[in-house]
Protein backbone atom coordinates (compact mmCIF):
# COMPACT_ATOMS: atom_id res chain seq x y z
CA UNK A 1 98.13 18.80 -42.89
CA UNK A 2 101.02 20.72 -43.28
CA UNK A 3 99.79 24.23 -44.52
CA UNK A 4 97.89 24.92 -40.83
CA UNK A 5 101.36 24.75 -39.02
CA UNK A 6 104.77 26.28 -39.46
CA UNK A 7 107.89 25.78 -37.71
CA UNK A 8 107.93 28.31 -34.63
CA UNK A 9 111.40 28.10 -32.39
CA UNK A 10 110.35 30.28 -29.34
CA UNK A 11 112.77 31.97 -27.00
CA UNK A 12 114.72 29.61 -24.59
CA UNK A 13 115.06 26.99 -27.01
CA UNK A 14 118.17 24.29 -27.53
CA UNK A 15 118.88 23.09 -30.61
CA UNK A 16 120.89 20.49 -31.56
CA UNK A 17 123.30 20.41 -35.20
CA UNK A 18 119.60 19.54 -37.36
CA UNK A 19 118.09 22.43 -35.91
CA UNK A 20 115.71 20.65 -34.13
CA UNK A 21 114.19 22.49 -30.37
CA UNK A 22 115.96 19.07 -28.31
CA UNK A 23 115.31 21.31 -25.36
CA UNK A 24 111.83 22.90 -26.25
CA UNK A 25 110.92 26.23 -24.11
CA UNK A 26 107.58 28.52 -24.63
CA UNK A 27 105.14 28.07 -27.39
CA UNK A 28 107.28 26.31 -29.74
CA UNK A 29 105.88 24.53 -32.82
CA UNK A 30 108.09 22.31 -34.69
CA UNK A 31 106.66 20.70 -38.50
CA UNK A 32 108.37 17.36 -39.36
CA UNK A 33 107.90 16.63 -43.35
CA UNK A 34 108.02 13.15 -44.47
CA UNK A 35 111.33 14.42 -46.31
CA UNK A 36 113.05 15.38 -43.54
CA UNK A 37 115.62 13.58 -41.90
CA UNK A 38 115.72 15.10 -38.25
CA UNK A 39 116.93 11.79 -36.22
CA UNK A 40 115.89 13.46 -32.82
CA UNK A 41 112.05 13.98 -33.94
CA UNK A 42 109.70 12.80 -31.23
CA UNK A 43 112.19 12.75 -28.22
CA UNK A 44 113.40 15.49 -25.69
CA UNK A 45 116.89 15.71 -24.14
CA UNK A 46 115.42 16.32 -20.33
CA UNK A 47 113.82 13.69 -17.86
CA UNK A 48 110.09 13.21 -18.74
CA UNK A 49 107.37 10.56 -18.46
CA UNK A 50 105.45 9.84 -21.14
CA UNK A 51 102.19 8.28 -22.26
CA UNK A 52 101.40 7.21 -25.84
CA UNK A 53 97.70 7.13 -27.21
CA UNK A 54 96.20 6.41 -30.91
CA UNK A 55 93.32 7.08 -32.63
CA UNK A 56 91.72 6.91 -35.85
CA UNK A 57 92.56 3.01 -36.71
CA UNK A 58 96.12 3.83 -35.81
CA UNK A 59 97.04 5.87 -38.37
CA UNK A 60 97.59 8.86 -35.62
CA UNK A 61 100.19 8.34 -32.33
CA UNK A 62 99.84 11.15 -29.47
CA UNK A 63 102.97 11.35 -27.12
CA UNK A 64 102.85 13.63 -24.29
CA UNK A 65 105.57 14.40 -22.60
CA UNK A 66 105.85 15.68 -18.47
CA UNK A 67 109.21 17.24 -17.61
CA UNK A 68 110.81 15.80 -14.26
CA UNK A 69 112.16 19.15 -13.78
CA UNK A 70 115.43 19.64 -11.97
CA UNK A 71 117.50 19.57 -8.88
CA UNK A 72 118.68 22.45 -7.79
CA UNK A 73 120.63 23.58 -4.79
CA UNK A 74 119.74 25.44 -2.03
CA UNK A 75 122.69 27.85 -2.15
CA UNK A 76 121.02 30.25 -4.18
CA UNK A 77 124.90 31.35 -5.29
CA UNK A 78 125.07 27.85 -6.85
CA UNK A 79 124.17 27.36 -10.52
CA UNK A 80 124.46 23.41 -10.17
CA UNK A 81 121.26 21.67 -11.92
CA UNK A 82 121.16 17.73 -11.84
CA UNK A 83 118.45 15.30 -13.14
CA UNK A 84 116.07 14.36 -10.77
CA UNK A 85 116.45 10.49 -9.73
CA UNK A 86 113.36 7.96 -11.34
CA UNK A 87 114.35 5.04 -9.41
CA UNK A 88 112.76 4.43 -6.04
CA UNK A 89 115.96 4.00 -4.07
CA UNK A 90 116.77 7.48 -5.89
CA UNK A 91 113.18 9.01 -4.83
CA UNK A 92 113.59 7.79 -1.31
CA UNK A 93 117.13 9.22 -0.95
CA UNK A 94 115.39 12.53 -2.67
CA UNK A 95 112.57 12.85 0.63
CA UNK A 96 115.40 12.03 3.12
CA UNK A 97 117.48 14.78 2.28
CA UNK A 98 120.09 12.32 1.59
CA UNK A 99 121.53 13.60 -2.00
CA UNK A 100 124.13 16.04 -1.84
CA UNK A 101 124.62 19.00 -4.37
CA UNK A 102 127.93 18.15 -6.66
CA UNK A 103 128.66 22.26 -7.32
CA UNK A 104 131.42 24.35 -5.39
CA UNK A 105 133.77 21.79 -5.12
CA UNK A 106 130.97 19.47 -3.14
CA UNK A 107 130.83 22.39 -0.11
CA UNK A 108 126.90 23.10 -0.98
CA UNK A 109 124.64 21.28 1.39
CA UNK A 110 120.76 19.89 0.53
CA UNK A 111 119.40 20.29 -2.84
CA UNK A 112 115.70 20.43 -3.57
CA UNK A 113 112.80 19.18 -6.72
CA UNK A 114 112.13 22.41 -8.53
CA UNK A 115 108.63 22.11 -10.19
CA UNK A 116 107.61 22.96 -13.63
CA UNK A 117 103.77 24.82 -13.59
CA UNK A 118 100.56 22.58 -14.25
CA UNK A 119 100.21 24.87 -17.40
CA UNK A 120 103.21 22.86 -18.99
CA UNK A 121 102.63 20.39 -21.71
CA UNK A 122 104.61 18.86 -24.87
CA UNK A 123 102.93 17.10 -27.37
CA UNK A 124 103.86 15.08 -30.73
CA UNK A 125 101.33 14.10 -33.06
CA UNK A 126 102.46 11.66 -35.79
CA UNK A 127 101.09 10.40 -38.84
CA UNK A 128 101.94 7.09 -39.20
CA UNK A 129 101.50 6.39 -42.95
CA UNK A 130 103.16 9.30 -44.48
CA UNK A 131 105.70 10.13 -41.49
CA UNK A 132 104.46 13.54 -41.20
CA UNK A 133 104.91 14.81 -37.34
CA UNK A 134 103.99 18.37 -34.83
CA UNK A 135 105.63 18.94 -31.99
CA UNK A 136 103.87 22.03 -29.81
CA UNK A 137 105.02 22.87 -26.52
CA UNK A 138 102.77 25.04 -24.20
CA UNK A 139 104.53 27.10 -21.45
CA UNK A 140 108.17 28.19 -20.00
CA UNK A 141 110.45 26.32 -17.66
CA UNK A 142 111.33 28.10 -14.96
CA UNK A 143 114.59 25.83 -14.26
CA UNK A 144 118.07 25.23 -15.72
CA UNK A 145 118.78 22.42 -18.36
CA UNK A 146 120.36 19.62 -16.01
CA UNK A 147 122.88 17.80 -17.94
CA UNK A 148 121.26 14.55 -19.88
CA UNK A 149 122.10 11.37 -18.42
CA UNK A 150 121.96 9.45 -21.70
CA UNK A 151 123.15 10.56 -24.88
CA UNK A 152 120.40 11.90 -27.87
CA UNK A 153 119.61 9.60 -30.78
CA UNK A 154 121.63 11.92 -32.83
CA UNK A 155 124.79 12.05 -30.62
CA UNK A 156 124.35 7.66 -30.53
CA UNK A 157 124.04 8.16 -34.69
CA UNK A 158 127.37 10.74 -34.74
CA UNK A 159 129.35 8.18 -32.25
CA UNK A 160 127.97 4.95 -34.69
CA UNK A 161 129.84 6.36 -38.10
CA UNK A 162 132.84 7.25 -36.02
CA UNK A 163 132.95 3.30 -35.21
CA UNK A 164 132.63 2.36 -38.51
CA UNK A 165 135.56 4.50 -39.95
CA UNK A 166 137.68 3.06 -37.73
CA UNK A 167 136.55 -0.06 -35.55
CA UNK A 168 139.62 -1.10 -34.18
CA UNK A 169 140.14 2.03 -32.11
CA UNK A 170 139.38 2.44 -28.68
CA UNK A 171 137.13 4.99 -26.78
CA UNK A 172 140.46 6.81 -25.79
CA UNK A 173 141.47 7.20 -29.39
CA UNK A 174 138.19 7.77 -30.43
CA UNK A 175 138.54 11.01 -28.18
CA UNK A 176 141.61 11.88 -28.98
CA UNK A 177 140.99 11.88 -33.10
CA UNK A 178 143.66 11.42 -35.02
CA UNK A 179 146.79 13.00 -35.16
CA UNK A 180 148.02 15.11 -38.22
CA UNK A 181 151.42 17.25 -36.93
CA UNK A 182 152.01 16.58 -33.10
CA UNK A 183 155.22 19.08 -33.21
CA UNK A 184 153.01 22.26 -34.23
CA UNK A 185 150.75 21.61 -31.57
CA UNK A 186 153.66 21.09 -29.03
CA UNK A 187 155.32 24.60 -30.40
CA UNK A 188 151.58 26.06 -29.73
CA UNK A 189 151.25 25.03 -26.36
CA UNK A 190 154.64 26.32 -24.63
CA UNK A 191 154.62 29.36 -26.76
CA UNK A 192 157.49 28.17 -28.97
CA UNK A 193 158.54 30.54 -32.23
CA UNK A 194 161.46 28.69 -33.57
CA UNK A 195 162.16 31.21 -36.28
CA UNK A 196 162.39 34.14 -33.51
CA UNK A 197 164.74 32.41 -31.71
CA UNK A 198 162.29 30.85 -28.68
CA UNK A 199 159.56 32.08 -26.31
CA UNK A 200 158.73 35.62 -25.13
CA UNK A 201 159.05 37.77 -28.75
CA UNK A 202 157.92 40.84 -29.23
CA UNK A 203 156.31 42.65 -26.05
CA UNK A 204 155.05 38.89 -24.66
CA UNK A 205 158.10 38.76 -21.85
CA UNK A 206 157.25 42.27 -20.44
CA UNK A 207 153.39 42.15 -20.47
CA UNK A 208 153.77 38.66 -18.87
CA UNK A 209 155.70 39.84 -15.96
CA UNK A 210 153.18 43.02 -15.64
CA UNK A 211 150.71 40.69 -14.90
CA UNK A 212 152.67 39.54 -11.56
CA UNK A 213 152.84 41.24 -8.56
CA UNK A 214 156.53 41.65 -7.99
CA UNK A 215 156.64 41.88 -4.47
CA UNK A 216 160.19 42.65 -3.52
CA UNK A 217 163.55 42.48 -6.21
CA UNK A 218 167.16 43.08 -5.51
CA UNK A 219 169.92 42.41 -7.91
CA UNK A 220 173.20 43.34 -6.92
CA UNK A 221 176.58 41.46 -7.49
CA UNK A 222 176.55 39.07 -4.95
CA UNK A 223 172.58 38.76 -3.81
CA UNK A 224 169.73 38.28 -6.76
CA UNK A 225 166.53 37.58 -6.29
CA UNK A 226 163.19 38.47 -6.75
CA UNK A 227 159.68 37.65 -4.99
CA UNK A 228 156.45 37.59 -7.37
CA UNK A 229 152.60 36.57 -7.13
CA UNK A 230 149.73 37.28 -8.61
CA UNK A 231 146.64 38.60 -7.23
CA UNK A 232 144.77 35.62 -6.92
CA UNK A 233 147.73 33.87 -5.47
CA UNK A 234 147.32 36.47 -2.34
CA UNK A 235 143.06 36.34 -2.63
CA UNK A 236 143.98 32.70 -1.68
CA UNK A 237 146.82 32.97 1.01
CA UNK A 238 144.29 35.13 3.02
CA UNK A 239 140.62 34.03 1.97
CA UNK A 240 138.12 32.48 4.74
CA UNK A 241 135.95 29.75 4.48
CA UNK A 242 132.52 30.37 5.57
CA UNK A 243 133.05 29.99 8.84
CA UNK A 244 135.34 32.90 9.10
CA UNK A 245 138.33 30.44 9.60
CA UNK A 246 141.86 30.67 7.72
CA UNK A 247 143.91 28.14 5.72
CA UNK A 248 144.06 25.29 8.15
CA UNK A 249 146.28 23.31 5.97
CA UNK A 250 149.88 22.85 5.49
CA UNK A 251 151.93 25.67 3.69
CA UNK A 252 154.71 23.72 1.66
CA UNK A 253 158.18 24.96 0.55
CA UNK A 254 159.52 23.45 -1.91
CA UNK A 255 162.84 24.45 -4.52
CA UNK A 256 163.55 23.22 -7.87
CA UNK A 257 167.53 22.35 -8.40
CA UNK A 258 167.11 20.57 -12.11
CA UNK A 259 164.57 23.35 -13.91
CA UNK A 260 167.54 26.22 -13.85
CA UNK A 261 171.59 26.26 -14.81
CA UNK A 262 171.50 29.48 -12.80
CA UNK A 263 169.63 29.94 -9.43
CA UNK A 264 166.57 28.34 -7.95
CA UNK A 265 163.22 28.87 -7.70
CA UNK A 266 161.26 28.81 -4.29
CA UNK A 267 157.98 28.23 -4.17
CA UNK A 268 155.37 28.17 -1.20
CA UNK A 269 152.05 26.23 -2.27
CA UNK A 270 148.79 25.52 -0.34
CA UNK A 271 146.15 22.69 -1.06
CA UNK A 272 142.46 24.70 -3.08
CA UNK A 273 139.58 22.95 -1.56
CA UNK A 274 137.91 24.33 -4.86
CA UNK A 275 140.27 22.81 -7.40
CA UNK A 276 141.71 20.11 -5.68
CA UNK A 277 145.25 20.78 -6.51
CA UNK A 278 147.80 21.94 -4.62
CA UNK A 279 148.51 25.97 -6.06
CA UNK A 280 151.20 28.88 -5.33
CA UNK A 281 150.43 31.36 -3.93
CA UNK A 282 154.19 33.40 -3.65
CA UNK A 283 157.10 32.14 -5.57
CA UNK A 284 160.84 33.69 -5.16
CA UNK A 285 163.73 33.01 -8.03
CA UNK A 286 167.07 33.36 -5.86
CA UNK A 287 170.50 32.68 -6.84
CA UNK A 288 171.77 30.47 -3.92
CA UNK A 289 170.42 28.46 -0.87
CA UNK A 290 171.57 30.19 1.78
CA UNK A 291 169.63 31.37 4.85
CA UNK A 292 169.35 34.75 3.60
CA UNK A 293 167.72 33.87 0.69
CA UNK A 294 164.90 31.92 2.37
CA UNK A 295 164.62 34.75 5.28
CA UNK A 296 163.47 37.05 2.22
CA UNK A 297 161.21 34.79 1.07
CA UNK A 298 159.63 33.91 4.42
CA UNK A 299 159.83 37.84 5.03
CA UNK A 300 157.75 38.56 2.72
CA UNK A 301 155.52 35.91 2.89
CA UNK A 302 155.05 37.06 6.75
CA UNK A 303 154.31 40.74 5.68
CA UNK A 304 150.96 39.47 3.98
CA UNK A 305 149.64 38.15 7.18
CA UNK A 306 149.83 42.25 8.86
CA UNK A 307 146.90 43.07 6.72
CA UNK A 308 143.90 44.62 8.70
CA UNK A 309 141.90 41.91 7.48
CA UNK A 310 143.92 38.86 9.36
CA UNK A 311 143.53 39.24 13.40
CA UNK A 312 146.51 38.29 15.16
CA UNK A 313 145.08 34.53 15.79
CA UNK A 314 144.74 33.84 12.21
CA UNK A 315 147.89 34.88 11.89
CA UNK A 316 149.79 32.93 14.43
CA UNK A 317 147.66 29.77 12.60
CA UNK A 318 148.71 30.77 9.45
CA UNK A 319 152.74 30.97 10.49
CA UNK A 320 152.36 27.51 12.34
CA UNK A 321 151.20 25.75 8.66
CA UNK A 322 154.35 26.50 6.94
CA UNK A 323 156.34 23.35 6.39
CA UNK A 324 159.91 23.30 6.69
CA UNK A 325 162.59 20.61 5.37
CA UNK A 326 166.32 22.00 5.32
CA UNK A 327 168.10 23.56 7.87
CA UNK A 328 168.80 26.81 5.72
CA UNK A 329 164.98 27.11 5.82
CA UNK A 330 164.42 26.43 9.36
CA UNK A 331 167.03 29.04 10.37
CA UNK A 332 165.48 31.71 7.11
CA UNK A 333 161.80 31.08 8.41
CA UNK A 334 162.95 31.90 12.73
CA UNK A 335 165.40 34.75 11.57
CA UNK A 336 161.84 36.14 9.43
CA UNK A 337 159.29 35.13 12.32
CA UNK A 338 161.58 37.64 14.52
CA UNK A 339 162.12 40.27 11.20
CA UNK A 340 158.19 40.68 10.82
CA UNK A 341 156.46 39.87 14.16
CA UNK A 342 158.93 40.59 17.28
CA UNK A 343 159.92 43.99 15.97
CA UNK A 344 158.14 45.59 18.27
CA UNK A 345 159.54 43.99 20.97
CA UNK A 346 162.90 43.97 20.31
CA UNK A 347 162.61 47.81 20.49
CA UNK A 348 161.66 48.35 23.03
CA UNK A 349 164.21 46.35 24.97
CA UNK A 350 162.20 46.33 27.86
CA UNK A 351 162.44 42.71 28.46
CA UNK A 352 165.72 42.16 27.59
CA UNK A 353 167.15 44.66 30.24
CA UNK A 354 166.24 41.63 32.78
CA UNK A 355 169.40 40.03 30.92
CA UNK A 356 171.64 42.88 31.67
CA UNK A 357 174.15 43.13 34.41
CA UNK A 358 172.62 45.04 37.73
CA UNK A 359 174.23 48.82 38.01
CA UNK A 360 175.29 50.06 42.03
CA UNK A 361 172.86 52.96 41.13
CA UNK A 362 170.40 51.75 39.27
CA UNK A 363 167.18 49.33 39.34
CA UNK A 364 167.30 45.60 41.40
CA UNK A 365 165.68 42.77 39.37
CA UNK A 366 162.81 42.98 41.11
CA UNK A 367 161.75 46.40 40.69
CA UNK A 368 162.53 45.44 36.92
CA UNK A 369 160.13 43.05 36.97
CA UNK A 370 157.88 45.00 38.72
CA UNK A 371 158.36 47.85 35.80
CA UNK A 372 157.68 45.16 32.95
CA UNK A 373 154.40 44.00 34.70
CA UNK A 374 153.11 48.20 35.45
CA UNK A 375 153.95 49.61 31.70
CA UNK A 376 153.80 45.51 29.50
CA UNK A 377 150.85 44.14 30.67
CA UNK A 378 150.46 41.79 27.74
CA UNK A 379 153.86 39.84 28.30
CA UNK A 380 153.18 39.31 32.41
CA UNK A 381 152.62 35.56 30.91
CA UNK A 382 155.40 35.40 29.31
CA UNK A 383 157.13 37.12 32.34
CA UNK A 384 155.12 34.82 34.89
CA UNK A 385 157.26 32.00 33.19
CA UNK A 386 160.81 33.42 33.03
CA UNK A 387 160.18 34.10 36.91
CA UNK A 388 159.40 31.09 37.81
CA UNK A 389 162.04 29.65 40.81
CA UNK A 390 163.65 26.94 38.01
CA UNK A 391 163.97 29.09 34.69
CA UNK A 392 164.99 32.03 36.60
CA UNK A 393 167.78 29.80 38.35
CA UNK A 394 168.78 29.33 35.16
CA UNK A 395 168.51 32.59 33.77
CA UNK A 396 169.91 34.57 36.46
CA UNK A 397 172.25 32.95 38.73
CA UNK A 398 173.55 35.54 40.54
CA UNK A 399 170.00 37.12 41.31
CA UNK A 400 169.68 33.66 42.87
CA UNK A 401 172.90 33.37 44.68
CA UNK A 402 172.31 37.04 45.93
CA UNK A 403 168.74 36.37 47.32
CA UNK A 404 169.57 32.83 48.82
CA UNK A 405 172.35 33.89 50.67
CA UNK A 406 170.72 35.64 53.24
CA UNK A 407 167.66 33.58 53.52
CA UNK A 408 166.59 32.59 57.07
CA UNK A 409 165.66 28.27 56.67
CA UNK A 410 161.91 27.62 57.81
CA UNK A 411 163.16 25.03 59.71
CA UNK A 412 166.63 23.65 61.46
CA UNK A 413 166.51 20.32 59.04
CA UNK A 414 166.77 23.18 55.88
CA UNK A 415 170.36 23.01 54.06
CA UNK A 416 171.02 26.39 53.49
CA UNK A 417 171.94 26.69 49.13
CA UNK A 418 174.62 28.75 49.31
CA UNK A 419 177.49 29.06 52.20
C-alpha cells in the first residue's frame, strides 16, 4: 500500500512538533505507517464537517473533510480571522450582521463568511487492521488560519503529562512552570549589572536618551529641567480618528514625589483607544514645583498643537482636555495658554490701549473702538462684549461718568446718573 504514496508537504502548510500538515494547504499527501506515532493523524486544526464512509467489510474508513472557512473583516486593513460560528444562534447572528470583528481594538465594523472553492477536498483513508493511513488534500485556501477554538489531540496529550508530573498544581502554576533562580530573572528585566555597579554601562545610558526627543533642557544653578518624548508619544498627542476628530479625552498631569531624592518628574498622559491603557505622551524631570516649572512644561506641550496639521479648533479642544489639580499648575498652564497662543495679541496692544488713560490730543474711546473694529475684525466679538453698557461700566468708569453727564433723560420721571 505504501510504495504508491510518499509523504508530500506542499506550500502553505502548518505543522505541528510531529511534523504532521495540522493545517493542510495545496496538494499535500501525508503516509501514516503503522509504526508511527503521529497523535494528530486523521484530524485538522480548522472548522470542518465531516462524513465517514466504509467499504470493503470494514476493513477501509473514508473521512472527508469540508473547511468552514473563515471570518474575515471587512476593513480590508484588518488581518483579524475568526472561526465561523456552527451553532444556529451563531449562524443566525452571522445573516443579521450581528457579529462584530474583535481586531483594531474592536473599532472594525461587519465581518463577512469567506468561502473556500468547490475544487477543495481533504480526504483520509485508513486501514483498519494494520493502522496504515493517507491523507491527500486537493486545492489552496484562499483565507487566513483563524485561531482553533479547541485545542489539537496533541496539545490535550502535551497538557495530560504535565498533570501527571505534578497534579497538585493549578492551571496558574502550570503556566507559570517552575521556578529555578527568580533573582537572575529580576536583574534581567530592569537591566541590573551588579558587578558594574547598576544600570546604564557601557554606551546603554547615552543611546537610551538618543532615542528620546529632548524637546527643551536648561540646567543652570537655580532652574533644571528638561522636557523629553518620543516620536510616537507626539504621533499620538496629534493623531485623528477616522472621522478627522482629535483626542476628545482628558489630558492628565500627574508628578511623582516618592520615585526621586532629587526633583520630580511631570508627566502628561492620555487614554489609547488601541491599547487600552492610559500612555505619555511628553514627560518633564524638574527640580521644584513651582509655577515656572509647570509653565515650561505646559509651554511646550502647547507648541505641539501650532503644527500645520492641527486647525485652530482642534486646538482649542485639545487645550480644554488638560486636567489640572494644584494651584502651581493652574497658574503654569494660564501663564503658558497666554506664552503660546495670545502672543500675537499682546503685541499688538491694540486692545489693550482701550485700558489706557485718554490723552487732550489724542483718540476718544470711541473712535478707539471704532479703530479696533476697521483694522481687528476677528475680535469685534470679543469687543461687542467689553462694550456692552454693564462690563464697560465696569471697565471704564470715567468713559461712563463723562458720557452720562451730559445726557438729556427721555423722559421727566428719568433720574439723571450722575449730578
Amino acid at each position: 500500500m505504501g510504495d504508491h504514496y510518499k509523504t508530500y508537504i506542499d506550500h502553505g502548510c502548518t505543522l505541528d512538533k510531529q511534523g504532521y500538515p495540522i493545517y493542510p494547504n495545496g496538494r499535500t499527501e501525508f503516509v501514516h505507517l503503522p509504526e508511527d506515532d503521529i497523535t494528530n493523524f486523521g484530524s485538522v486544526g480548522f472548522e470542518k464537517t465531516s462524513s465517514v464512509s466504509y467499504c470493503s467489510n470494514r476493513m477501509w474508513k473514508i473521512t472527508l473533510y469540508f473547511c468552514l472557512v473563515a471570518l474575515v473583516c471587512n476593513n480590508l486593513s484588518c488581518k483579524w480571522a475568526g472561526s465561523p460560528p456552527t451553532g444556529k444562534g451563531g449562524q443566525e447572528k452571522l445573516e443579521k450582521g450581528l457579529i462584530k470583528c474583535c481586531g483594531l481594538a474592536n473599532k472594525c465594523n461587519t465581518v463577512r463568511h469567506q468561502t473556500c472553492p468547490k475544487s477543495m477536498a481533504i480526504r483520509f483513508d485508513h486501514h483498519l487492521p494494520s493502522g496504515w493511513g493517507l491523507l491527500r488534500h486537493k486545492g489552496k485556501h484562499p483565507h487566513p488560519w483563524p485561531k482553533a477554538k479547541k485545542p489539537d489531540l496533541l496539545a490535550k496529550k502535551e497538557l495530560k503529562e504535565e498533570i501527571k508530573k505534578n497534579p497538585k498544581a493549578c492551571a496558574l502554576k502550570l503556566k507559570m512552570g517552575k521556578p529555578t533562580n527568580p533573582q537572575s530573572g529580576f536583574k534581567t528585566e530592569l537591566g541590573l549589572a551588579p558587578e558594574k555597579l547598576g544600570a546604564g554601562v557601557g554606551n546603554k545610558f547615552i543611546l537610551d536618551i538618543w532615542e528620546m526627543w529632548i524637546i527643551l533642557c536648561l540646567f543652570m544653578p537655580n532652574v533644571k529641567h528638561f522636557t523629553f518624548q518620543t516620536r510616537w508619544m507626539a504621533d499620538c498627542l496629534l493623531t485623528c480618528n477616522r472621522n478627522n476628530q482629535v483626542y476628545s479625552g482628558g489630558l492628565i498631569s500627574d508628578v511623582t514625589y516618592q520615585y526621586f531624592e532629587t526633583g520630580y518628574l511631570l508627566t502628561t498622559s492620555m487614554f489609547c483607544e488601541d491599547t487600552q491603557h492610559w500612555i505619555h505622551v511628553q514627560l518633564t524631570w524638574m527640580q521644584g514645583l513651582s509655577e515656572e516649572y509647570y509653565q515650561i512644561h505646559f509651554t511646550n506641550l502647547f507648541r505641539q498643537f501650532l503644527k500645520p496639521l492641527i486647525t485652530p479648533a482642534k486646538r482649542d479642544m485639545l487645550v480644554r482636555k488638560v486636567v489640572d489639580f494644584s494651584l502651581a499648575q493652574v497658574k503654569g498652564f494660564v501663564s503658558a495658554y497666554i506664552e503660546v497662543f495670545c502672543q500675537g495679541t499682546f503685541k499688538e496692544e491694540a486692545c489693550m490701549g482701550l485700558l489706557e488713560r485718554a490723552k487732550t490730543d489724542g483718540q476718544t474711546h470711541k473712535q478707539k473702538v471704532d479703530y479696533i473694529q476697521h483694522c481687528y475684525p476677528k475680535v469685534c466679538k470679543w469687543l461687542d462684549w467689553w462694550t456692552v453698557l454693564d462690563i464697560e461700566a465696569l471697565l471704564f468708569p470715567l468713559e461712563m461718568a463723562i458720557s452720562t453727564r451730559w445726557r438729556v433723560p427721555a423722559t421727566l420721571q428719568q433720574v439723571a446718573i450722575c449730578p
